[in-house]
Protein backbone atom coordinates (compact mmCIF):
# COMPACT_ATOMS: atom_id res chain seq x y z
CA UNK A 1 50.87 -98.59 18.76
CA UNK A 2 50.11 -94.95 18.10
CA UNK A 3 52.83 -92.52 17.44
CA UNK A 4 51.34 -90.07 20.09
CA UNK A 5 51.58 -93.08 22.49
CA UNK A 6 53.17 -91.22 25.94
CA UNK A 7 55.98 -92.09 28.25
CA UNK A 8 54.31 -92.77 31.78
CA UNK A 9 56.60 -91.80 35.00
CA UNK A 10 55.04 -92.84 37.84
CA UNK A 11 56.39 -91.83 41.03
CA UNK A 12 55.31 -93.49 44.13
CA UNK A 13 56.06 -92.24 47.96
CA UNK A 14 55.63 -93.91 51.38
CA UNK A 15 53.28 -93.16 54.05
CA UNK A 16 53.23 -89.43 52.70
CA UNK A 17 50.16 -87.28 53.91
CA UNK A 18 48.03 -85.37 51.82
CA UNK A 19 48.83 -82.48 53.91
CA UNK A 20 52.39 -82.23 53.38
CA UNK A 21 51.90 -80.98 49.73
CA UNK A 22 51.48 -76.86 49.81
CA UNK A 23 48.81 -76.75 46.82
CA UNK A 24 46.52 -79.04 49.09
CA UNK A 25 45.76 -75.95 50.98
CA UNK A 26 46.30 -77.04 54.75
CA UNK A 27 50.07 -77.21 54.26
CA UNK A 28 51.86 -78.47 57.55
CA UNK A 29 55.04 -76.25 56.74
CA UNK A 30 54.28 -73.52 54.28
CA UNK A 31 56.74 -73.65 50.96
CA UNK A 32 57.78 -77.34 51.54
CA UNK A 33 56.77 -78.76 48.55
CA UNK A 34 57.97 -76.00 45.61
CA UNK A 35 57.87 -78.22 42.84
CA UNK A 36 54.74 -80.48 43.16
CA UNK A 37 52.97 -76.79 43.51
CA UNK A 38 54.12 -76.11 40.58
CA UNK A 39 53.27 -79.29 38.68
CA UNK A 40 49.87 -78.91 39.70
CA UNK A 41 49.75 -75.51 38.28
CA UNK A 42 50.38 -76.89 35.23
CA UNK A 43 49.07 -80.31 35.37
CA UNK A 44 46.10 -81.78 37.52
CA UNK A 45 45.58 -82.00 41.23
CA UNK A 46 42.86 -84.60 42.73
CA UNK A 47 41.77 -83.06 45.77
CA UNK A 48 40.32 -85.74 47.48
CA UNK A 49 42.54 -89.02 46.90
CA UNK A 50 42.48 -91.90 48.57
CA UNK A 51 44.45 -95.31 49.05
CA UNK A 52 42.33 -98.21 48.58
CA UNK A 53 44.31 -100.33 51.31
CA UNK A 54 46.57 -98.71 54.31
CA UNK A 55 49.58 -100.99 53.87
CA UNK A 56 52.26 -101.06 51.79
CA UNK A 57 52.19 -104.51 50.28
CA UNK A 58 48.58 -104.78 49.59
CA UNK A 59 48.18 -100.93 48.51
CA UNK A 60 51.25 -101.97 45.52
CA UNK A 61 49.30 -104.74 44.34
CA UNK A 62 46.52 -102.89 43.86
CA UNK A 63 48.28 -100.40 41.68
CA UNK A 64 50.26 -102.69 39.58
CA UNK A 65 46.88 -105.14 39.05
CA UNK A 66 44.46 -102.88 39.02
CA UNK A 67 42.15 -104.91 41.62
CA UNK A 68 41.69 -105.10 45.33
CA UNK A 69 44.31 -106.72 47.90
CA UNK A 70 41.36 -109.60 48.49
CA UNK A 71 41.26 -110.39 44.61
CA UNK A 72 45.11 -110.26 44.95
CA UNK A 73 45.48 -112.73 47.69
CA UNK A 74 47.96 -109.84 49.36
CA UNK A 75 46.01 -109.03 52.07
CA UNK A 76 48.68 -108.20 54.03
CA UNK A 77 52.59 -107.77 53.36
CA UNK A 78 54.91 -110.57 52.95
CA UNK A 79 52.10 -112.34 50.22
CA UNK A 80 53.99 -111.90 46.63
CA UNK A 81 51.86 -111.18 43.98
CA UNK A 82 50.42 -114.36 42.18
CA UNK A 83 52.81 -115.03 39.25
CA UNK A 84 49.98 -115.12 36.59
CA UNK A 85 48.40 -112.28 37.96
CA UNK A 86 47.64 -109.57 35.13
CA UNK A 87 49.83 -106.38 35.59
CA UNK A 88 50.28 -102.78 34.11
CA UNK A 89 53.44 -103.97 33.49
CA UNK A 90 52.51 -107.06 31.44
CA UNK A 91 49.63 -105.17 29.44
CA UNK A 92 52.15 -101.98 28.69
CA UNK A 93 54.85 -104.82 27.81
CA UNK A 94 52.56 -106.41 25.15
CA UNK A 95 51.49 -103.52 23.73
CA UNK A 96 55.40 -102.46 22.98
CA UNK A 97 56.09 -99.82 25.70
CA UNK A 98 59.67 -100.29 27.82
CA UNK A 99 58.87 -101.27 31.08
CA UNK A 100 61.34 -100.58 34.00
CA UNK A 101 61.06 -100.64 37.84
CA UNK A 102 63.28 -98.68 40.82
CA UNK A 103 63.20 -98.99 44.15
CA UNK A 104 61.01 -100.73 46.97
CA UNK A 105 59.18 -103.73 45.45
CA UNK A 106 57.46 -105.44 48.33
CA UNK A 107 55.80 -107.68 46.34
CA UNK A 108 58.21 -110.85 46.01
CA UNK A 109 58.38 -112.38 49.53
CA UNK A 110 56.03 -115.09 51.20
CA UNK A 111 56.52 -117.72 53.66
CA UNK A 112 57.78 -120.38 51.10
CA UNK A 113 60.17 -117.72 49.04
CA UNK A 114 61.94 -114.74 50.90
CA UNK A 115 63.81 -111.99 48.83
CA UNK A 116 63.52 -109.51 51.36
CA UNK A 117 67.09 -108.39 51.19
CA UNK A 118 68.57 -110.87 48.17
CA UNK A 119 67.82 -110.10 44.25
CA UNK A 120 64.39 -110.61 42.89
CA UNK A 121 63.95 -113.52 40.35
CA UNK A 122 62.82 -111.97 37.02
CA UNK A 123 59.29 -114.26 37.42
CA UNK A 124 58.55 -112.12 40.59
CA UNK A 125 58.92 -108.71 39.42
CA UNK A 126 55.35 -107.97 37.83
CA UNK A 127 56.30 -107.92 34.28
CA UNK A 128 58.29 -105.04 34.25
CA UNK A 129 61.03 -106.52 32.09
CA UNK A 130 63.56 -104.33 30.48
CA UNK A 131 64.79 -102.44 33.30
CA UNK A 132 65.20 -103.54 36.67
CA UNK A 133 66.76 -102.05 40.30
CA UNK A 134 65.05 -103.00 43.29
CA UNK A 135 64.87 -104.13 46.82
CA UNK A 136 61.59 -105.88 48.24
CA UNK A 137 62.24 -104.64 51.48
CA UNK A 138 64.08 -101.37 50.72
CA UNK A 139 63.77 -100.94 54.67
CA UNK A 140 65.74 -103.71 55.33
CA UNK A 141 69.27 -103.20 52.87
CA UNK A 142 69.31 -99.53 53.49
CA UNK A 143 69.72 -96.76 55.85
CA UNK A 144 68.91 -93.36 54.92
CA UNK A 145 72.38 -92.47 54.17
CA UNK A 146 73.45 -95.77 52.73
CA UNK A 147 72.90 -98.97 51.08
CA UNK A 148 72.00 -101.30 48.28
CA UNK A 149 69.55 -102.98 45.65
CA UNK A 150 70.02 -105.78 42.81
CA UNK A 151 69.88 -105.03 39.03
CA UNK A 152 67.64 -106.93 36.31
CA UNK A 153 70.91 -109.75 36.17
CA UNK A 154 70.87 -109.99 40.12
CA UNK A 155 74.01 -107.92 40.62
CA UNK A 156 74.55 -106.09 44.18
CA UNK A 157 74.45 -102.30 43.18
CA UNK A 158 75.56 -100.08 46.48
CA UNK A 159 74.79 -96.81 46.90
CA UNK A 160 75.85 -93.94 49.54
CA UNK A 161 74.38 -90.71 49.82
CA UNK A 162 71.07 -89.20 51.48
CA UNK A 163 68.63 -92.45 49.71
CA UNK A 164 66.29 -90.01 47.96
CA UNK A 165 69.04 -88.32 46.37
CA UNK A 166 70.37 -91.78 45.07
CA UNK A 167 67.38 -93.01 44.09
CA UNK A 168 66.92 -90.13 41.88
CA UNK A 169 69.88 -90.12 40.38
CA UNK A 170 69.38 -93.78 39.41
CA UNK A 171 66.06 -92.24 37.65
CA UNK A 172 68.13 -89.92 36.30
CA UNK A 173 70.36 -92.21 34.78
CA UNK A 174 67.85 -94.72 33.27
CA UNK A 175 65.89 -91.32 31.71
CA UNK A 176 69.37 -89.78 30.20
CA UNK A 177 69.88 -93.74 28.81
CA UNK A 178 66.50 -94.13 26.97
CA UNK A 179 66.97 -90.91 25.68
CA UNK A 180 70.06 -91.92 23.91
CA UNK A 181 68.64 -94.78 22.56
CA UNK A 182 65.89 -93.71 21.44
CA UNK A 183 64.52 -97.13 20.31
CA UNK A 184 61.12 -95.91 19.01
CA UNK A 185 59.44 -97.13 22.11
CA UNK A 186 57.86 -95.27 24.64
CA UNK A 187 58.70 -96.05 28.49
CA UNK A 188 56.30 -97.14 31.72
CA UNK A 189 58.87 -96.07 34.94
CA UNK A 190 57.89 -96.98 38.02
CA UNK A 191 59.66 -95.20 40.38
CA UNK A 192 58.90 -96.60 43.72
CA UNK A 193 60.87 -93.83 46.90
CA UNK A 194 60.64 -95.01 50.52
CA UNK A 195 60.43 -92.00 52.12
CA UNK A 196 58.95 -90.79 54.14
CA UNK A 197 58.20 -94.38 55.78
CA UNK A 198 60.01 -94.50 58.65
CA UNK A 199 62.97 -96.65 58.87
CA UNK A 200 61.78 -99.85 60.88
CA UNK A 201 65.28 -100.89 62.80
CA UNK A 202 65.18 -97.09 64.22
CA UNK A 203 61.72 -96.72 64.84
CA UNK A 204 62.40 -93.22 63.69
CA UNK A 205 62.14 -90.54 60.38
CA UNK A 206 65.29 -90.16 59.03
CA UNK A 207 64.96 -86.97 57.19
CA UNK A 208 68.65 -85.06 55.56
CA UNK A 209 71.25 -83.88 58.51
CA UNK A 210 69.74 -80.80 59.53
CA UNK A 211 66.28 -81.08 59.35
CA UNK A 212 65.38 -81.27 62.84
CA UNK A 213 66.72 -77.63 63.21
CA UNK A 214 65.10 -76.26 59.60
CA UNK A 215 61.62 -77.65 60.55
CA UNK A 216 61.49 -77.56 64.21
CA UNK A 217 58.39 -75.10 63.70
CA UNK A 218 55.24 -76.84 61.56
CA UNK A 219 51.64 -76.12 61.65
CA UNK A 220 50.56 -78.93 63.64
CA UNK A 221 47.61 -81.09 61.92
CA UNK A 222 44.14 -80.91 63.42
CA UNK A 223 44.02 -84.72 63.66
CA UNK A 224 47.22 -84.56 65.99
CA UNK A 225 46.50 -81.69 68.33
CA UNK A 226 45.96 -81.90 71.31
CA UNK A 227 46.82 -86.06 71.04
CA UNK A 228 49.79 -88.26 72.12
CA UNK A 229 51.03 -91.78 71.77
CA UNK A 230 49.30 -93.96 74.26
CA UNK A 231 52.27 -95.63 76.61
CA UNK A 232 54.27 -98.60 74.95
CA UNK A 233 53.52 -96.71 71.20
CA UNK A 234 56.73 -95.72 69.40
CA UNK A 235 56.35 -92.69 67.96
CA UNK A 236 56.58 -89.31 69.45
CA UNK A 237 54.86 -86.93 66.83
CA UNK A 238 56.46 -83.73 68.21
CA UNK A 239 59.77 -84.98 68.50
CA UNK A 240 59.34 -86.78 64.71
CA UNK A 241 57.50 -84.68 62.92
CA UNK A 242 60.64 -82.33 61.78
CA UNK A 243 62.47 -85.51 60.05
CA UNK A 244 59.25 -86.97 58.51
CA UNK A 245 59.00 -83.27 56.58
CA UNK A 246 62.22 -83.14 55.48
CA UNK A 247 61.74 -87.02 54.22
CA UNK A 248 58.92 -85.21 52.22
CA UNK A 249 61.34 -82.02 51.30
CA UNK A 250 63.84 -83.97 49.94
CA UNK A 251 61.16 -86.22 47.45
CA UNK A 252 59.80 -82.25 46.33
CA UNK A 253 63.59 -81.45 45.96
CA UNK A 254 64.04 -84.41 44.01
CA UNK A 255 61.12 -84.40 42.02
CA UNK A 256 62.15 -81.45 40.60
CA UNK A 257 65.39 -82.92 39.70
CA UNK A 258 63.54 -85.67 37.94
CA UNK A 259 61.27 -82.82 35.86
CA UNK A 260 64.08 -80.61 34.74
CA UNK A 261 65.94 -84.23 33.68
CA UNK A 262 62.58 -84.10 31.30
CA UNK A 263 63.12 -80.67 29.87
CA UNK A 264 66.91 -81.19 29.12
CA UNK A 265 66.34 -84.13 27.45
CA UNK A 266 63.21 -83.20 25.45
CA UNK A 267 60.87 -85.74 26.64
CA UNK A 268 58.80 -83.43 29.02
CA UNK A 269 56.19 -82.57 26.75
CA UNK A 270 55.68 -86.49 25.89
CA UNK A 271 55.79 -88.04 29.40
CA UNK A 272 52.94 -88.31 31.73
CA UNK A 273 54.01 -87.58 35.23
CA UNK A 274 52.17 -89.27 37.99
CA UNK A 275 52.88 -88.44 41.65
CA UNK A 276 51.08 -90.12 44.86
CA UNK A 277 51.94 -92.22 47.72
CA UNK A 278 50.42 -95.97 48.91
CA UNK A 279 48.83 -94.12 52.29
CA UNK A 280 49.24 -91.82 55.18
CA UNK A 281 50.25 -91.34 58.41
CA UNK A 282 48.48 -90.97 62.04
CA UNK A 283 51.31 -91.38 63.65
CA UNK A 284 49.75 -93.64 66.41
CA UNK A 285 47.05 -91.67 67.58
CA UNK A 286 44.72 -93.78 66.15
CA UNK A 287 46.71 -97.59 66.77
CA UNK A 288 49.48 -98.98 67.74
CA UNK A 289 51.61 -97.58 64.70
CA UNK A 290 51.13 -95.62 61.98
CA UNK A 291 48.55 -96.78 58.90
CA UNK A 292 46.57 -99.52 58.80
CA UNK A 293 43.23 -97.55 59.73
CA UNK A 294 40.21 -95.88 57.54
CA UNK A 295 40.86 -92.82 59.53
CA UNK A 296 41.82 -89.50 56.57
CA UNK A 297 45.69 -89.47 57.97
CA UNK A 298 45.49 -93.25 57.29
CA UNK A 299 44.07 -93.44 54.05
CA UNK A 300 44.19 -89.91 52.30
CA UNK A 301 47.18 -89.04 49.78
CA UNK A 302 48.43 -86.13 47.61
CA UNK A 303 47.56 -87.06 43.95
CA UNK A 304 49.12 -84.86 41.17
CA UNK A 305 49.78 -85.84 37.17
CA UNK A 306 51.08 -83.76 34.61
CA UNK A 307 51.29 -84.57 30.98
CA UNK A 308 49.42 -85.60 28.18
CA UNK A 309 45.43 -85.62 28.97
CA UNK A 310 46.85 -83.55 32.52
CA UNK A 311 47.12 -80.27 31.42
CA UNK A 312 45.94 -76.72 32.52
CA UNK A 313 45.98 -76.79 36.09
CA UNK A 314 42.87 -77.99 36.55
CA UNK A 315 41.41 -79.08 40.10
CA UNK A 316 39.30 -82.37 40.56
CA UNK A 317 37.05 -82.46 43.45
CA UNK A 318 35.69 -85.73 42.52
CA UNK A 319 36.58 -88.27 45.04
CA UNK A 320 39.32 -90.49 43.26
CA UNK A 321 41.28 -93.86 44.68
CA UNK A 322 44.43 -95.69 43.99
CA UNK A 323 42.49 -98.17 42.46
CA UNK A 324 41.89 -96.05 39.37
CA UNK A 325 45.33 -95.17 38.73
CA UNK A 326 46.22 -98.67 36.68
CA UNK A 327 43.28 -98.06 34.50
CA UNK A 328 44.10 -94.20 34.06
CA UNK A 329 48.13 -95.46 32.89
CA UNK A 330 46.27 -98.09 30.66
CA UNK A 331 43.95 -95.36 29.29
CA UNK A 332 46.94 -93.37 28.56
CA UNK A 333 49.07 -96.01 26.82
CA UNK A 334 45.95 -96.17 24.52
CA UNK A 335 45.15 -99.43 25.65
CA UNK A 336 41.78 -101.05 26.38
CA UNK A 337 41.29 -101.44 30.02
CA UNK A 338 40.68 -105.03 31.53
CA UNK A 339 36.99 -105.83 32.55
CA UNK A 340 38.80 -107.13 35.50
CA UNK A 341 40.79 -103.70 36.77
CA UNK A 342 37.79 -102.08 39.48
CA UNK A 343 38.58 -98.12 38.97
CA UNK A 344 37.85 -95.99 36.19
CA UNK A 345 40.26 -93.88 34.04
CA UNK A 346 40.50 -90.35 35.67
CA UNK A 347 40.83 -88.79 32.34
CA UNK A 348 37.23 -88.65 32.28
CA UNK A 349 37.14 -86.23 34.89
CA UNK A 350 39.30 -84.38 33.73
CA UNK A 351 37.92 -84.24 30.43
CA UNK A 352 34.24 -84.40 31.60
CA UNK A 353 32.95 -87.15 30.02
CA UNK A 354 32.69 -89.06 33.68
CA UNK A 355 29.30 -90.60 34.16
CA UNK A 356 28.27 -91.76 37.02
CA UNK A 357 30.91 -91.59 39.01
CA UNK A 358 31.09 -93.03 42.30
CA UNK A 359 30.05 -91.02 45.02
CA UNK A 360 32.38 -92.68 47.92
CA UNK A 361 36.16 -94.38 47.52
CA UNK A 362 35.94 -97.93 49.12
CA UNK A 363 38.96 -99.08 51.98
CA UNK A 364 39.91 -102.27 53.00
CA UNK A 365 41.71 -102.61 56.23
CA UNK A 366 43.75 -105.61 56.96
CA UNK A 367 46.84 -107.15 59.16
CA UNK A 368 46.25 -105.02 62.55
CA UNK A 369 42.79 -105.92 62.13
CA UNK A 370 40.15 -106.68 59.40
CA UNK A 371 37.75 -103.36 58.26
CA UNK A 372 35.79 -102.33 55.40
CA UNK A 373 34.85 -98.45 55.37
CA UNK A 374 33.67 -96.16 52.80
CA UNK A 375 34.26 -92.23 52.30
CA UNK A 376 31.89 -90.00 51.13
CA UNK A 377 32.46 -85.91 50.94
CA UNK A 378 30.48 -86.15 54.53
CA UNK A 379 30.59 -88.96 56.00
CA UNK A 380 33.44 -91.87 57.09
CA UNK A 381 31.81 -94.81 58.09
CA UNK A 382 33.50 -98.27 59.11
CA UNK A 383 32.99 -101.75 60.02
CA UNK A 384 35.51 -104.11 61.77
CA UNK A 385 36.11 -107.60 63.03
CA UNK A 386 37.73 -107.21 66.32
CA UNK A 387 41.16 -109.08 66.32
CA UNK A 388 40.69 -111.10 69.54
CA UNK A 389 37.28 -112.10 67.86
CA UNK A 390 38.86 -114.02 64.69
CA UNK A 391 41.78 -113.00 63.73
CA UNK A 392 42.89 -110.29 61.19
CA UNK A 393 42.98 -111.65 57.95
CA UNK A 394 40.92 -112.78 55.49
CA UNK A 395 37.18 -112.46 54.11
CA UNK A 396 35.12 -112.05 56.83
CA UNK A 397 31.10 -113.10 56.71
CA UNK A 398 30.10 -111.04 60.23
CA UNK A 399 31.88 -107.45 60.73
CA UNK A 400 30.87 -104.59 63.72
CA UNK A 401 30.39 -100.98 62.73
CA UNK A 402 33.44 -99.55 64.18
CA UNK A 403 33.13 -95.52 63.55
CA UNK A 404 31.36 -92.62 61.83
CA UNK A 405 32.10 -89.29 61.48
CA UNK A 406 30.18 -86.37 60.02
CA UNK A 407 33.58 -84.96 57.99
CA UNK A 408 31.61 -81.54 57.69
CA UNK A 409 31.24 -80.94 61.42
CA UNK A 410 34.13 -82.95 62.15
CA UNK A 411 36.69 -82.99 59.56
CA UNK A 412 39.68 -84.24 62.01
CA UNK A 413 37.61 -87.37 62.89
CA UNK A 414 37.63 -86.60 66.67
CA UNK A 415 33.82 -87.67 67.56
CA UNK A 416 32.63 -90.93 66.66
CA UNK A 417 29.27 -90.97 66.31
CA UNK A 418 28.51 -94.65 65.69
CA UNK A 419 26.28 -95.14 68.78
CA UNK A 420 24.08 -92.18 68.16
CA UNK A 421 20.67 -93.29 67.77
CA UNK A 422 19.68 -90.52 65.80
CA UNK A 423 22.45 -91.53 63.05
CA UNK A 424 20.53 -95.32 62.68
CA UNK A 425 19.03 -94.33 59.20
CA UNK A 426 22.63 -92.51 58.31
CA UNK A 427 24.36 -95.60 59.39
CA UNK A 428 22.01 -98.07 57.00
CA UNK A 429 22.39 -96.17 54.06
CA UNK A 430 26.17 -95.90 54.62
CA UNK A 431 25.95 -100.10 55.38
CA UNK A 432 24.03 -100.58 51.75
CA UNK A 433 26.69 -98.97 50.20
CA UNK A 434 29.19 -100.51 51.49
CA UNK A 435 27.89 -103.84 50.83
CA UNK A 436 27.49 -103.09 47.24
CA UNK A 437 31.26 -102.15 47.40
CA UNK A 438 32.73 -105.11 49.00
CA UNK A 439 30.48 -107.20 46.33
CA UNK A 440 32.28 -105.08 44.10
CA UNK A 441 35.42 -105.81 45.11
CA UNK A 442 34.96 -110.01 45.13
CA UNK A 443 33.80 -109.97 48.68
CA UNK A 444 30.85 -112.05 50.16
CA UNK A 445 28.47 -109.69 51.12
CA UNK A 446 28.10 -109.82 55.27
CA UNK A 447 26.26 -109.46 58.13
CA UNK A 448 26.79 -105.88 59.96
CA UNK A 449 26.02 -105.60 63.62
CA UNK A 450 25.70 -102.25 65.80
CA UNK A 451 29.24 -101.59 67.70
């Protein structure tokens, strides 16, 4: 392995909007996120990122394979990752880095073995092998002032405290520990936070005690004005919205925690920093909950890396997915990457060699419904099979178009323009694509009717 070989940090949030992060430019509170704004000043922020599946289970296979829920098999949650199935973790592993995990996993459980809330066997965590604290459902054995995970030997390890703050410091403590070993080998950290998902046996945010009062004022986003939960939805945005961004002020707060950690220690100018989340958040304006839609809240993330090949501030317009983020870490490792991983390393945008790259980000939708959609700078365009038509999971040989929006007229996604007849060539081109991106992605091609 080469010397210059980097540490990779990758830091992973839940159901975190793009527009929470200040340097985005459409901040919902202004001065919430202090130290990602300044990472990006020094590092690299991708504009326009997208997750390449709305859920949480499917969207983390896809980041620690490097291929698409349906290649996978975890279509939706509650499907563990296939035992043999090639990871970063494995590759990184092989190659001699350290590989260590913390935090929500969600990629153990299935119908036949269930570790929601009990250790994870070591054959079920991905690869990552030499350092290990994790919950599969972090949701279920913790509050968000209290609660538990199991260590690499299976041990119960409690924990009490606001859960981003204890989470960190367990980051904290595995980064002051490699530094004292100092073994020669560099580290892959996964860092996997739960906030700002909401915490399920509430059915509420639960940002730190006083939060409600610091952000009861916010910029309110244009894909929520004006809207409201339809009756029997769960989530009042108005009344939610203040915990949710201190959820998100607290992962800033602790982020830069986690960076100055680097500096002490020496090992900021040889780690590569990655910061994103798995998706968004409508909060139910668009379904019955709060993801699991092609719509931008849904599907569009804050994406910021600093570190070696992320340097100068440097802005990507580019339209990026989580899909190329395991073949970016293996491109900075110095590794080869798989003919099997689907995205493309994102150092060549930042470096410029990029050729060809794709003009849309590809989306599959799955467990509220089944949906394919693609993104383009203009246009949003989506197909569906209806659930009370055949079910919601699976490959699907006969989908409807479901929506399209003109994102330059309509950049809140208000007006659907499917049925316009005027849009029929728009619409065909957009179906092409699409086509040649489910093909892409293992998928049969199908058979696209009007909505």
């Amino acid at each position: 392995m080469p010397s210059r070989a980097p540490n990779i940090l990758f830091i992973l949030s839940d159901q975190q909007r793009w527009d929470t992060v200040g340097c985005y430019g459409a901040p919902i509170v202004e001065g919430l996120t202090p130290n990602l704004d300044r990472m990006a000043a020094s590092g690299v922020r991708f504009q326009n990122t997208f997750t390449c599946q709305p859920v949480c289970g499917p969207a983390r296979s896809c980041l620690q394979s490097g291929v698409y829920a349906t290649q996978t098999g975890c279509i939706t949650n509650n499907i563990a990752l296939p035992l043999n199935q090639v990871t970063i973790a494995k590759l990184l592993g092989a190659a001699g880095y350290e590989t260590g995990y913390i935090g929500k996993w969600h990629l153990a459980s299935d119908k036949e073995h269930r570790h929601d809330t009990g250790p994870i066997p070591p054959e079920r965590r991905g690869g990552y092998r030499d350092h290990w604290l994790a919950s599969d459902l972090l949701e279920f054995t913790s509050h968000g002032y209290e609660g538990y995970m199991h260590d690499g030997e299976g041990r119960r390890n409690d924990f009490e405290g606001y859960r981003v703050d204890c989470m960190t410091n367990f980051v904290l403590d595995y980064l002051r520990g490699y530094a004292t070993r100092r073994a020669g080998r560099p580290f892959l950290l996964f860092t996997s936070f739960i906030e700002p998902h909401h915490q399920n046996d509430l059915n509420r945010y639960i940002g730190p005690i006083g939060s409600k009062q610091r952000f009861a004022k916010f910029n309110v986003p244009g894909d929520l004005r004006g809207t409201s939960p339809e009756p029997g939805r769960r989530c009042d945005w108005p009344q939610q919205m203040p915990d949710y961004l201190g959820c998100c002020s607290s992962l800033d707060q602790n982020l830069g925690r986690i960076l100055g950690q680097l500096d002490i220690l020496g090992l900021a100018q040889e780690t590569l920093v990655i910061y994103t989340s798995d998706h968004g958040s409508h909060f139910c304006t668009r379904n019955a909950e709060y993801k699991r839609s092609a719509h931008d809240a849904s599907i569009r993330v804050p994406l910021i890396a600093r570190g070696p090949g992320f340097r100068g501030g440097a802005v990507i317009e580019d339209l990026v997915s989580l899909i190329d983020l395991p073949a970016s870490v293996l491109a900075a490792s110095g590794q080869s990457v798989p003919a099997s991983f689907r995205g493309r390393p994102l150092q060549a945008l930042v470096d410029g060699s990029a050729k060809d790259w794709p003009k849309e980000v590809f989306v599959q939708v799955s467990e509220d419904h089944t949906a394919r959609a693609i993104r383009t700078h203009r246009w949003k365009y989506s197909v569906w099979v209806p659930r009370d038509k055949t079910g919601s999971a699976g490959d699907r040989s006969q989908y409807w178009e479901q929506y399209l929006y003109d994102l330059q007229a309509d950049p809140h996604e208000r007006v659907n323009l499917v049925g316009e007849p005027g849009l029929a060539a728009v619409r065909s081109g957009l179906a092409d694509v699409l086509k040649r991106r489910m093909a892409h992605a293992g998928e049969p091609e199908p058979i696209i009717l009007p909505a």
